[in-house]
PDB file of N, CA and C in Angstrom:
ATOM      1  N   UNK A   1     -41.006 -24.242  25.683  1.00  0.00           N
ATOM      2  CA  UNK A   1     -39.938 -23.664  24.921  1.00  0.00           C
ATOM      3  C   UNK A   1     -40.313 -22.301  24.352  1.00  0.00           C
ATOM      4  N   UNK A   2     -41.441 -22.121  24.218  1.00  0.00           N
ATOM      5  CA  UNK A   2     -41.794 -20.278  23.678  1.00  0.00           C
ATOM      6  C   UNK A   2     -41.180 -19.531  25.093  1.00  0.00           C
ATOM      7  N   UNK A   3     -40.920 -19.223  25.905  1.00  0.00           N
ATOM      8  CA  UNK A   3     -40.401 -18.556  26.593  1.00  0.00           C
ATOM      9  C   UNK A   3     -38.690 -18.376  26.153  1.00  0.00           C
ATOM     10  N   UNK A   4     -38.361 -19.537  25.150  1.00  0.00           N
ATOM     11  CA  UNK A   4     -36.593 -19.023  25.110  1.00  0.00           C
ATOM     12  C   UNK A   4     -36.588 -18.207  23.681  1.00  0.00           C
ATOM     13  N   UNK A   5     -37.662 -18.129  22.467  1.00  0.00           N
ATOM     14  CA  UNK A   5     -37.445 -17.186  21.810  1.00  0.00           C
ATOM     15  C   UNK A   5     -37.251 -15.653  21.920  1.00  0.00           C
ATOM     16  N   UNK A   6     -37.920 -15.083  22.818  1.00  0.00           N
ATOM     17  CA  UNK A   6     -37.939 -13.869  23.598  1.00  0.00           C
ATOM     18  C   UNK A   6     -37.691 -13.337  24.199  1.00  0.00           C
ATOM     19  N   UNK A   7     -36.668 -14.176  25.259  1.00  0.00           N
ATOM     20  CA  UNK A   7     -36.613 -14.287  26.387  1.00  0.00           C
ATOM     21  C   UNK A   7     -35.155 -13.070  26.818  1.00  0.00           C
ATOM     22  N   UNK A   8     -34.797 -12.232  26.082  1.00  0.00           N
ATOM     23  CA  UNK A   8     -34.145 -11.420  26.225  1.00  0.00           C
ATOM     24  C   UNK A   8     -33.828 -10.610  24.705  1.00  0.00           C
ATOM     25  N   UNK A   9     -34.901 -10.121  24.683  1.00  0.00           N
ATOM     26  CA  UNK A   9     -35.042  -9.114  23.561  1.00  0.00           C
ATOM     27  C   UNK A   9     -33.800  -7.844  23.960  1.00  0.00           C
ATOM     28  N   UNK A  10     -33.914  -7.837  24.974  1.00  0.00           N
ATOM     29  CA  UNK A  10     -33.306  -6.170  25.052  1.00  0.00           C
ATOM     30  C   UNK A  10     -31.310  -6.347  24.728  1.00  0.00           C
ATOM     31  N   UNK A  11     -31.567  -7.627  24.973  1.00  0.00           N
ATOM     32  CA  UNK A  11     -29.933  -8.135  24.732  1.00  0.00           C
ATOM     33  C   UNK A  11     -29.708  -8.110  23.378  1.00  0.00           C
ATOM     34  N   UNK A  12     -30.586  -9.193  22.513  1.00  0.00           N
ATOM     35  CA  UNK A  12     -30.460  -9.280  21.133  1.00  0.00           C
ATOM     36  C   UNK A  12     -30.035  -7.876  20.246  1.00  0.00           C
ATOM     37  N   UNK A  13     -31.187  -6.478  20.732  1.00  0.00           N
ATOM     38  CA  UNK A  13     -31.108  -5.262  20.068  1.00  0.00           C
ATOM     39  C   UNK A  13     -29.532  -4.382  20.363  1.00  0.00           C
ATOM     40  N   UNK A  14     -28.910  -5.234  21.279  1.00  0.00           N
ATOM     41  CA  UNK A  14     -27.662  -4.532  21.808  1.00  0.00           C
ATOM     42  C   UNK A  14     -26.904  -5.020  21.327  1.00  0.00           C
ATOM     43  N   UNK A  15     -26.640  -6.380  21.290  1.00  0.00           N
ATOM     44  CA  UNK A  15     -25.695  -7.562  19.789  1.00  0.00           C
ATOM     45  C   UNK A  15     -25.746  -6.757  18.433  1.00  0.00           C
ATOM     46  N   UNK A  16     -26.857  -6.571  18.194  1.00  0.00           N
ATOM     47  CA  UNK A  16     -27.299  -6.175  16.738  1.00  0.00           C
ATOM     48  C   UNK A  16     -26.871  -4.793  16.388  1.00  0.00           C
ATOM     49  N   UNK A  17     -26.517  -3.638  17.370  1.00  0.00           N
ATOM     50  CA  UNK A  17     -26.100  -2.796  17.873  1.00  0.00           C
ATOM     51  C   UNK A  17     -24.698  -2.543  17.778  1.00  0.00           C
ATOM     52  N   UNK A  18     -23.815  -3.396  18.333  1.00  0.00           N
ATOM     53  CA  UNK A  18     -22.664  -3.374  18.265  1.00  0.00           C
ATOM     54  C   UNK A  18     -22.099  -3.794  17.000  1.00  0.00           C
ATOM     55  N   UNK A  19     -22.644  -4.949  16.753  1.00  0.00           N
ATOM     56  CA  UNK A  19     -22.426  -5.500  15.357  1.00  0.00           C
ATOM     57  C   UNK A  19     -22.558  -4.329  13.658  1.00  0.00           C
ATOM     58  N   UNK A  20     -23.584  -3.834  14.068  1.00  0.00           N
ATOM     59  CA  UNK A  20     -23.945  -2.446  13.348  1.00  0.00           C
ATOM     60  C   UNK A  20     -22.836  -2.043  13.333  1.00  0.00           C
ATOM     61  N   UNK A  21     -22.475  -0.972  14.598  1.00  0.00           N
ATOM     62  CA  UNK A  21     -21.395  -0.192  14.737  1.00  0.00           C
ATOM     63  C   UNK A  21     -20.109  -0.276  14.184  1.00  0.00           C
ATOM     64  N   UNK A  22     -19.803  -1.843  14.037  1.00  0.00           N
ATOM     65  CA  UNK A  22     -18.483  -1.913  13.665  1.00  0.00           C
ATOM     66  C   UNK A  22     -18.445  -2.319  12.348  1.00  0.00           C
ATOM     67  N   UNK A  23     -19.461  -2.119  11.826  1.00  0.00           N
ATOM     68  CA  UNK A  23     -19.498  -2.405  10.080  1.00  0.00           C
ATOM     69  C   UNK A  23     -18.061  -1.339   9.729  1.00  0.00           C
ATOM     70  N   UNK A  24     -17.766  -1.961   8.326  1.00  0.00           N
ATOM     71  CA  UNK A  24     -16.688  -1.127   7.574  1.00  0.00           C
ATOM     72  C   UNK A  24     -17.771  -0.797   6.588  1.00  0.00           C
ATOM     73  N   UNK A  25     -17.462   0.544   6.003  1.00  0.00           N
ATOM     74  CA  UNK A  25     -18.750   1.357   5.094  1.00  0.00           C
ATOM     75  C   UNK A  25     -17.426   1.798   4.018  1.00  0.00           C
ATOM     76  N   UNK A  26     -18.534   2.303   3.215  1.00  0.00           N
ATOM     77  CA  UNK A  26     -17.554   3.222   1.842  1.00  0.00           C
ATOM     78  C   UNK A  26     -16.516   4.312   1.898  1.00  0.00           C
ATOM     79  N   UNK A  27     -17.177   4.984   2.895  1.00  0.00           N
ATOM     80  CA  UNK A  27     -16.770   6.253   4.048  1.00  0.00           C
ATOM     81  C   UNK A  27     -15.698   5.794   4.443  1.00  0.00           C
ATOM     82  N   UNK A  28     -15.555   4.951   5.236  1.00  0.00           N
ATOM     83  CA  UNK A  28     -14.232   4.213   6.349  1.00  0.00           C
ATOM     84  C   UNK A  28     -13.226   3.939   5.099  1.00  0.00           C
ATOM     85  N   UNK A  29     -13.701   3.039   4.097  1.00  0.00           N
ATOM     86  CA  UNK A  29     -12.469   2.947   2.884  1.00  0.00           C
ATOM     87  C   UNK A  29     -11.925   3.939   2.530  1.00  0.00           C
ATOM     88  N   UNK A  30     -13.004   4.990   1.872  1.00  0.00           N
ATOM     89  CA  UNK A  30     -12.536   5.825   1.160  1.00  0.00           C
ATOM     90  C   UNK A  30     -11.273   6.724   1.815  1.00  0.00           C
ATOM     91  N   UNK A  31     -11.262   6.552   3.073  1.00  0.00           N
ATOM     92  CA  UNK A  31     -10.795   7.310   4.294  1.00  0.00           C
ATOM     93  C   UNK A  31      -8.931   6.235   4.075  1.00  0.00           C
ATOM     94  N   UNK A  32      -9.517   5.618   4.562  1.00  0.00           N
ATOM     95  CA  UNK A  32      -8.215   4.666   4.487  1.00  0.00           C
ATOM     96  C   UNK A  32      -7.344   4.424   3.159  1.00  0.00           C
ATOM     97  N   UNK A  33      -8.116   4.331   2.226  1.00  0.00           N
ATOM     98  CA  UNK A  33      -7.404   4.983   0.992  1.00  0.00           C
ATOM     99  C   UNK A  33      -6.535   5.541   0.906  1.00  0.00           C
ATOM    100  N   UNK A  34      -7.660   7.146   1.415  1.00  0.00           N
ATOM    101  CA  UNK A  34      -6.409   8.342   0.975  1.00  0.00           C
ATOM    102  C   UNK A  34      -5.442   8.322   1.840  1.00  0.00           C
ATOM    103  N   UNK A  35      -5.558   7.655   2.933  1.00  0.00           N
ATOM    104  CA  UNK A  35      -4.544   8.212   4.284  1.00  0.00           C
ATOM    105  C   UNK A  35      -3.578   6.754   3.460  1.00  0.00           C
ATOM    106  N   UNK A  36      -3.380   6.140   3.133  1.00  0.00           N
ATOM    107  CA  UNK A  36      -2.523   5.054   2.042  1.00  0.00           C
ATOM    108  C   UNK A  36      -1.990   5.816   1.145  1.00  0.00           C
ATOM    109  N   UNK A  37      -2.776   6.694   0.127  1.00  0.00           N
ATOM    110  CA  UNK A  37      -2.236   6.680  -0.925  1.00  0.00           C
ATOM    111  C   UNK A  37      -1.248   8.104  -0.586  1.00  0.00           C
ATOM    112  N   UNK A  38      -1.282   8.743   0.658  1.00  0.00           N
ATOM    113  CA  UNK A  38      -0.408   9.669   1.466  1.00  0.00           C
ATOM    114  C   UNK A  38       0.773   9.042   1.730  1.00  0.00           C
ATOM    115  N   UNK A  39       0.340   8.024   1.980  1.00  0.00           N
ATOM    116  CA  UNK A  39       2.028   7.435   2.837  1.00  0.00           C
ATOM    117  C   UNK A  39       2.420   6.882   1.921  1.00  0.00           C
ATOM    118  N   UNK A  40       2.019   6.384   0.631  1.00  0.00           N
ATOM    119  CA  UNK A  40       3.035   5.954  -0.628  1.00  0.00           C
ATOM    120  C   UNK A  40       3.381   7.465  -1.069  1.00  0.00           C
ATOM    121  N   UNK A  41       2.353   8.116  -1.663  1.00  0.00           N
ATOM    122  CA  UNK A  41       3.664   9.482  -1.728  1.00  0.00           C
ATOM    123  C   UNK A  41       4.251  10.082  -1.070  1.00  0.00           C
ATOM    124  N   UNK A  42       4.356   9.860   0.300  1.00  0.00           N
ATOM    125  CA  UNK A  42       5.098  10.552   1.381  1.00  0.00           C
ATOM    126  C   UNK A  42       6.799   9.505   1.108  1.00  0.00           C
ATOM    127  N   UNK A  43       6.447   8.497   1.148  1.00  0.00           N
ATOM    128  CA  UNK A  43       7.250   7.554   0.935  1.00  0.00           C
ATOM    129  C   UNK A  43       8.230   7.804  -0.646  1.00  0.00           C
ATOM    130  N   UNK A  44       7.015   7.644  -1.681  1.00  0.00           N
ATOM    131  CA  UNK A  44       7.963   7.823  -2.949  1.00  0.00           C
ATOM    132  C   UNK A  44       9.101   9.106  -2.625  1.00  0.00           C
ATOM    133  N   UNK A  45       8.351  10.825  -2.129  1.00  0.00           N
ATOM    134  CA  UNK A  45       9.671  11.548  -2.005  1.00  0.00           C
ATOM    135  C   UNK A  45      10.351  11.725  -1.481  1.00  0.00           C
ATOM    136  N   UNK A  46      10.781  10.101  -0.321  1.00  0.00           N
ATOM    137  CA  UNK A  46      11.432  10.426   0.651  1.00  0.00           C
ATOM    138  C   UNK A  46      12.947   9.444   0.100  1.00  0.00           C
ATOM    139  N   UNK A  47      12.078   8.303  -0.934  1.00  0.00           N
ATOM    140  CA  UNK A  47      13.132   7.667  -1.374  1.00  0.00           C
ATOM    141  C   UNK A  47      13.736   8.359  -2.392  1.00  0.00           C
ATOM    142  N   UNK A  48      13.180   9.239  -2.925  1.00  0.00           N
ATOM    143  CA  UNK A  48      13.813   9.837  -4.262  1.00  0.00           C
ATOM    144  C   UNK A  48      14.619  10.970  -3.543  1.00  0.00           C
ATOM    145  N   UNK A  49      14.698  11.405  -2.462  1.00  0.00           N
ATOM    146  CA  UNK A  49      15.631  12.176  -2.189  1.00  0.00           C
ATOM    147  C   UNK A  49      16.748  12.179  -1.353  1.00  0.00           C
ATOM    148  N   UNK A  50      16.467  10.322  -1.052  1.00  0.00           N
ATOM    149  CA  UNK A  50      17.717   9.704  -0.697  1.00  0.00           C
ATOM    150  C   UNK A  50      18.612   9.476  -1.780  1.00  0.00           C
ATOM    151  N   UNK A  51      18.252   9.040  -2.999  1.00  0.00           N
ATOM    152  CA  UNK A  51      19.030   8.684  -3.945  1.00  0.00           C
ATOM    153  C   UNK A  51      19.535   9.673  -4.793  1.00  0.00           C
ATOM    154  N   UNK A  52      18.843  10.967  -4.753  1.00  0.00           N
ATOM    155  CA  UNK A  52      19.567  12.052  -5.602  1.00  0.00           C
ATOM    156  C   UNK A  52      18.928  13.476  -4.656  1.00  0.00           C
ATOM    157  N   UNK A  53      19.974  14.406  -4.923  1.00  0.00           N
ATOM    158  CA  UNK A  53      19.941  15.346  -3.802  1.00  0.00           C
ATOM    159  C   UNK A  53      19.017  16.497  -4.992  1.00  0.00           C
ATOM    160  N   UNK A  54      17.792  17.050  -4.923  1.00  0.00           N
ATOM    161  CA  UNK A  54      17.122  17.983  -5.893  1.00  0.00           C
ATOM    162  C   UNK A  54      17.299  19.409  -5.504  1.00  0.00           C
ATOM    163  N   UNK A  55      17.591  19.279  -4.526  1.00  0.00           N
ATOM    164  CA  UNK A  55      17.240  21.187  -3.496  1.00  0.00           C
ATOM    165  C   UNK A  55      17.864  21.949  -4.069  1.00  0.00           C
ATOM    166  N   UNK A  56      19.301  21.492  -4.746  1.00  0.00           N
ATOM    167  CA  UNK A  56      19.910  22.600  -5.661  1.00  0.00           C
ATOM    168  C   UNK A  56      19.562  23.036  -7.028  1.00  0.00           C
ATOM    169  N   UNK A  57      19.034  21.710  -7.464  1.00  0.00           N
ATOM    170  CA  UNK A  57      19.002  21.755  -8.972  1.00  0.00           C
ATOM    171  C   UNK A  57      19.686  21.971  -9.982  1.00  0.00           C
ATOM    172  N   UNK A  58      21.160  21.089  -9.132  1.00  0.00           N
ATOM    173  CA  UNK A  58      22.240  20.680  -9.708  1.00  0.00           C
ATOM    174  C   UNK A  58      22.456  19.089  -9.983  1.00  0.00           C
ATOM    175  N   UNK A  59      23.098  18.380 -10.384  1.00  0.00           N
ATOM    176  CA  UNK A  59      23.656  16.954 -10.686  1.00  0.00           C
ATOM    177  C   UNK A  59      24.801  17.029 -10.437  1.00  0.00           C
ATOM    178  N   UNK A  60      25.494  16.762  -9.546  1.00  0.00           N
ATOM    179  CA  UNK A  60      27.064  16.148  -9.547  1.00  0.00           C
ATOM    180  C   UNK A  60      27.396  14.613 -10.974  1.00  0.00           C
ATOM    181  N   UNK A  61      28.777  14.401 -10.981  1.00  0.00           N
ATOM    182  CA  UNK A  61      28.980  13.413 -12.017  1.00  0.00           C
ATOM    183  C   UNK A  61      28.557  11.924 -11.008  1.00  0.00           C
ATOM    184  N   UNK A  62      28.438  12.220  -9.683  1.00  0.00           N
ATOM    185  CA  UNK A  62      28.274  11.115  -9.150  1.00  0.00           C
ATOM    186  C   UNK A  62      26.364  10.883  -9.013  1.00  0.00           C
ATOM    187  N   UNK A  63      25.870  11.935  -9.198  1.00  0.00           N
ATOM    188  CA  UNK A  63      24.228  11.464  -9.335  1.00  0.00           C
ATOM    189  C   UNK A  63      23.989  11.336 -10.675  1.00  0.00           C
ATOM    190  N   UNK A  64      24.814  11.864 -11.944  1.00  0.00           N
ATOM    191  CA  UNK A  64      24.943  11.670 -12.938  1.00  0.00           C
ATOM    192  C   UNK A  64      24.907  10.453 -13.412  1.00  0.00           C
ATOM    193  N   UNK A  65      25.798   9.660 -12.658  1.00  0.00           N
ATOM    194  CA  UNK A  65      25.810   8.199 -12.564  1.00  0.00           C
ATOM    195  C   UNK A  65      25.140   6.836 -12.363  1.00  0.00           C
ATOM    196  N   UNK A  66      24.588   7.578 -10.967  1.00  0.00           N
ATOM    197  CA  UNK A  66      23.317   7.333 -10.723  1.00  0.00           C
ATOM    198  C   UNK A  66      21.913   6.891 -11.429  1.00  0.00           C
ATOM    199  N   UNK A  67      21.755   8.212 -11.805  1.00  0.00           N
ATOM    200  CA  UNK A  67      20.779   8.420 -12.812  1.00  0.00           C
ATOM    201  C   UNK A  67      21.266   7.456 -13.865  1.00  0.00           C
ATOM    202  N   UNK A  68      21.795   6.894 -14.521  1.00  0.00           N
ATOM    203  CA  UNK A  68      22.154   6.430 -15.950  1.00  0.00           C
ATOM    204  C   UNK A  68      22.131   5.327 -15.515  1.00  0.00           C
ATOM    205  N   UNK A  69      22.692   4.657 -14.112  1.00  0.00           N
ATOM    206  CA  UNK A  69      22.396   3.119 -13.949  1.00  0.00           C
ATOM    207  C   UNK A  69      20.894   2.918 -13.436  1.00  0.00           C
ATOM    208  N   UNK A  70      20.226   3.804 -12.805  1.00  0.00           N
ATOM    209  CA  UNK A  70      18.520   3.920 -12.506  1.00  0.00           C
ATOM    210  C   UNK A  70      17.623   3.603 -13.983  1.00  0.00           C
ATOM    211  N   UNK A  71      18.253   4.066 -15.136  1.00  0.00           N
ATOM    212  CA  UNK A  71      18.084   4.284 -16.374  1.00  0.00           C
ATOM    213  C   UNK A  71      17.913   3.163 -17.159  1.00  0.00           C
ATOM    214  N   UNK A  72      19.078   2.670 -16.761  1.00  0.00           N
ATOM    215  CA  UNK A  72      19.882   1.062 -17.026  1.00  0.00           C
ATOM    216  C   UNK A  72      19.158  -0.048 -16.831  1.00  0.00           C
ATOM    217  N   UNK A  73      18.813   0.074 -15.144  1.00  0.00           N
ATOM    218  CA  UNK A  73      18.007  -0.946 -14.814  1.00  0.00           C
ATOM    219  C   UNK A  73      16.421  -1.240 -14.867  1.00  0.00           C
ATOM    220  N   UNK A  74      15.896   0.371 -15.079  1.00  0.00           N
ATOM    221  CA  UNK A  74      14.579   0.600 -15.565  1.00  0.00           C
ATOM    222  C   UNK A  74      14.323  -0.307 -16.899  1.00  0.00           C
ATOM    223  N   UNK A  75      15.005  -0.762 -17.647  1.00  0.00           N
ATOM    224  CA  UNK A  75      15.437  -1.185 -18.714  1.00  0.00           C
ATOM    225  C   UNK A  75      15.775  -3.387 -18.408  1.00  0.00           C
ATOM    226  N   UNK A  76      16.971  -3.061 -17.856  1.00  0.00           N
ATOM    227  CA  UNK A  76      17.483  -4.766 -17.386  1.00  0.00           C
ATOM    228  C   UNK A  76      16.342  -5.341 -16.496  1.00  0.00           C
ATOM    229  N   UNK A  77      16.362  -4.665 -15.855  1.00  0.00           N
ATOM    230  CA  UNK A  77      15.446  -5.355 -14.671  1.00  0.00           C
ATOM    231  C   UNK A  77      14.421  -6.480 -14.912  1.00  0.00           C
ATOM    232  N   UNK A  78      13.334  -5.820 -15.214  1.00  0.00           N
ATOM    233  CA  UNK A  78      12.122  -6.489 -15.939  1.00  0.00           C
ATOM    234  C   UNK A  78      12.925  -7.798 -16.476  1.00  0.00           C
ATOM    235  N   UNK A  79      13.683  -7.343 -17.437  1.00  0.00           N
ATOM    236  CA  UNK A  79      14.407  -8.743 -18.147  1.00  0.00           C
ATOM    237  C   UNK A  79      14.655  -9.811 -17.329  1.00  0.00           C
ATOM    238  N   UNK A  80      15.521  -9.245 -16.507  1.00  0.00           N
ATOM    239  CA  UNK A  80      16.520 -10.123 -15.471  1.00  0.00           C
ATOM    240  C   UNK A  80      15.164 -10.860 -14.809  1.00  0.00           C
ATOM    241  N   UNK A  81      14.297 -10.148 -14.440  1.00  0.00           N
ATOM    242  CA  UNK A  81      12.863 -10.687 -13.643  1.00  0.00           C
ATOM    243  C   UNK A  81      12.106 -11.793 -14.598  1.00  0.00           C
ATOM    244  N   UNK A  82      12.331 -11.356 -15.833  1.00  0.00           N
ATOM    245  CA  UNK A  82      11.408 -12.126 -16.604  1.00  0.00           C
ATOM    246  C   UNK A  82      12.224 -13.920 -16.645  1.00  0.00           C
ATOM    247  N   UNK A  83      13.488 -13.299 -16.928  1.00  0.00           N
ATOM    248  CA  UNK A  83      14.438 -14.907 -17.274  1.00  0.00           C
ATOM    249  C   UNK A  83      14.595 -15.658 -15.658  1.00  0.00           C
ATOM    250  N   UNK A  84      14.232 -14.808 -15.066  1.00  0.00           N
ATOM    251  CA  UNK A  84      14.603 -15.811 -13.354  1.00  0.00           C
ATOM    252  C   UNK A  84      13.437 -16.250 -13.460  1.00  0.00           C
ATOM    253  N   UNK A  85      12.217 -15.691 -13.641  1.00  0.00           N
ATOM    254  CA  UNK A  85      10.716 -16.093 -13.156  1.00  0.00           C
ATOM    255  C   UNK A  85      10.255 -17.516 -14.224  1.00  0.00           C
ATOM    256  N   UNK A  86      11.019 -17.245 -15.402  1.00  0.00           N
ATOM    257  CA  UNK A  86      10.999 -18.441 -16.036  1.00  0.00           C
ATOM    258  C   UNK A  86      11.934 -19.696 -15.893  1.00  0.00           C
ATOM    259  N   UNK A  87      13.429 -19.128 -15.220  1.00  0.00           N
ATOM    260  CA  UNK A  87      13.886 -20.471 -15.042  1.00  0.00           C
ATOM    261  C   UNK A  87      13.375 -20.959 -13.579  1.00  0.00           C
ATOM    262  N   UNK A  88      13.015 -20.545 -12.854  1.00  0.00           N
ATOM    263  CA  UNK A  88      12.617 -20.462 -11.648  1.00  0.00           C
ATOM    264  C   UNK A  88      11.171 -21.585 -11.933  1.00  0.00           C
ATOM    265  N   UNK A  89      10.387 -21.271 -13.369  1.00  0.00           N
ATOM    266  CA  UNK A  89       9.216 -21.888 -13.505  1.00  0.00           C
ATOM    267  C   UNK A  89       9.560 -23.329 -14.128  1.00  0.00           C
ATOM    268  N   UNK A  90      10.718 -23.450 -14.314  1.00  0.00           N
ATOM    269  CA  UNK A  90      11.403 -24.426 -15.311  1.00  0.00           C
ATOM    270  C   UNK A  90      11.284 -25.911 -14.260  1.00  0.00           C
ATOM    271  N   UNK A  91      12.109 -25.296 -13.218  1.00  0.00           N
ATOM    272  CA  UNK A  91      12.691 -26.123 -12.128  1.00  0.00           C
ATOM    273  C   UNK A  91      11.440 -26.980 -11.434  1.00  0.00           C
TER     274      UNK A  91
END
């Protein structure tokens, strides 16, 4: 049986090799991160300029509106979330 400990060294260093290679490092995160935290702000100003038009740097009464129920619910929401999540915990 001493012949099967050894018995293909040059293979083992090539396993160990590949295995290496495909480690994820700090580098690779840090990388993936930022290219994330790009596409949430690419994202945040793409939704915010679906919902209100900025290029003029005007308000119509209808983004006016908008804005005040965005306002509204910044406000209800949470609530509404809080009383479902509790009757929801009830049940």
């Amino acid at each position: 049986m001493l012949w099967t400990k050894n018995a293909y060294p040059v293979t083992d260093r090539l396993i160990k090799k590949t295995i290496m290679a495909q480690r994820f490092t700090f580098a690779d995160a840090k990388k993936r991160i930022k290219e994330l935290e790009n596409q949430v702000e690419a994202a945040g100003k793409k939704a915010g300029n679906v919902i209100l038009d900025t290029s003029d740097n005007v308000f119509t009464s209808k983004e006016l509106n908008k804005i005040k129920f965005l306002e509204l619910w910044a406000i209800l929401g949470p609530v509404v979330g809080l009383v479902l999540g509790i009757a929801a915990g009830l049940l």
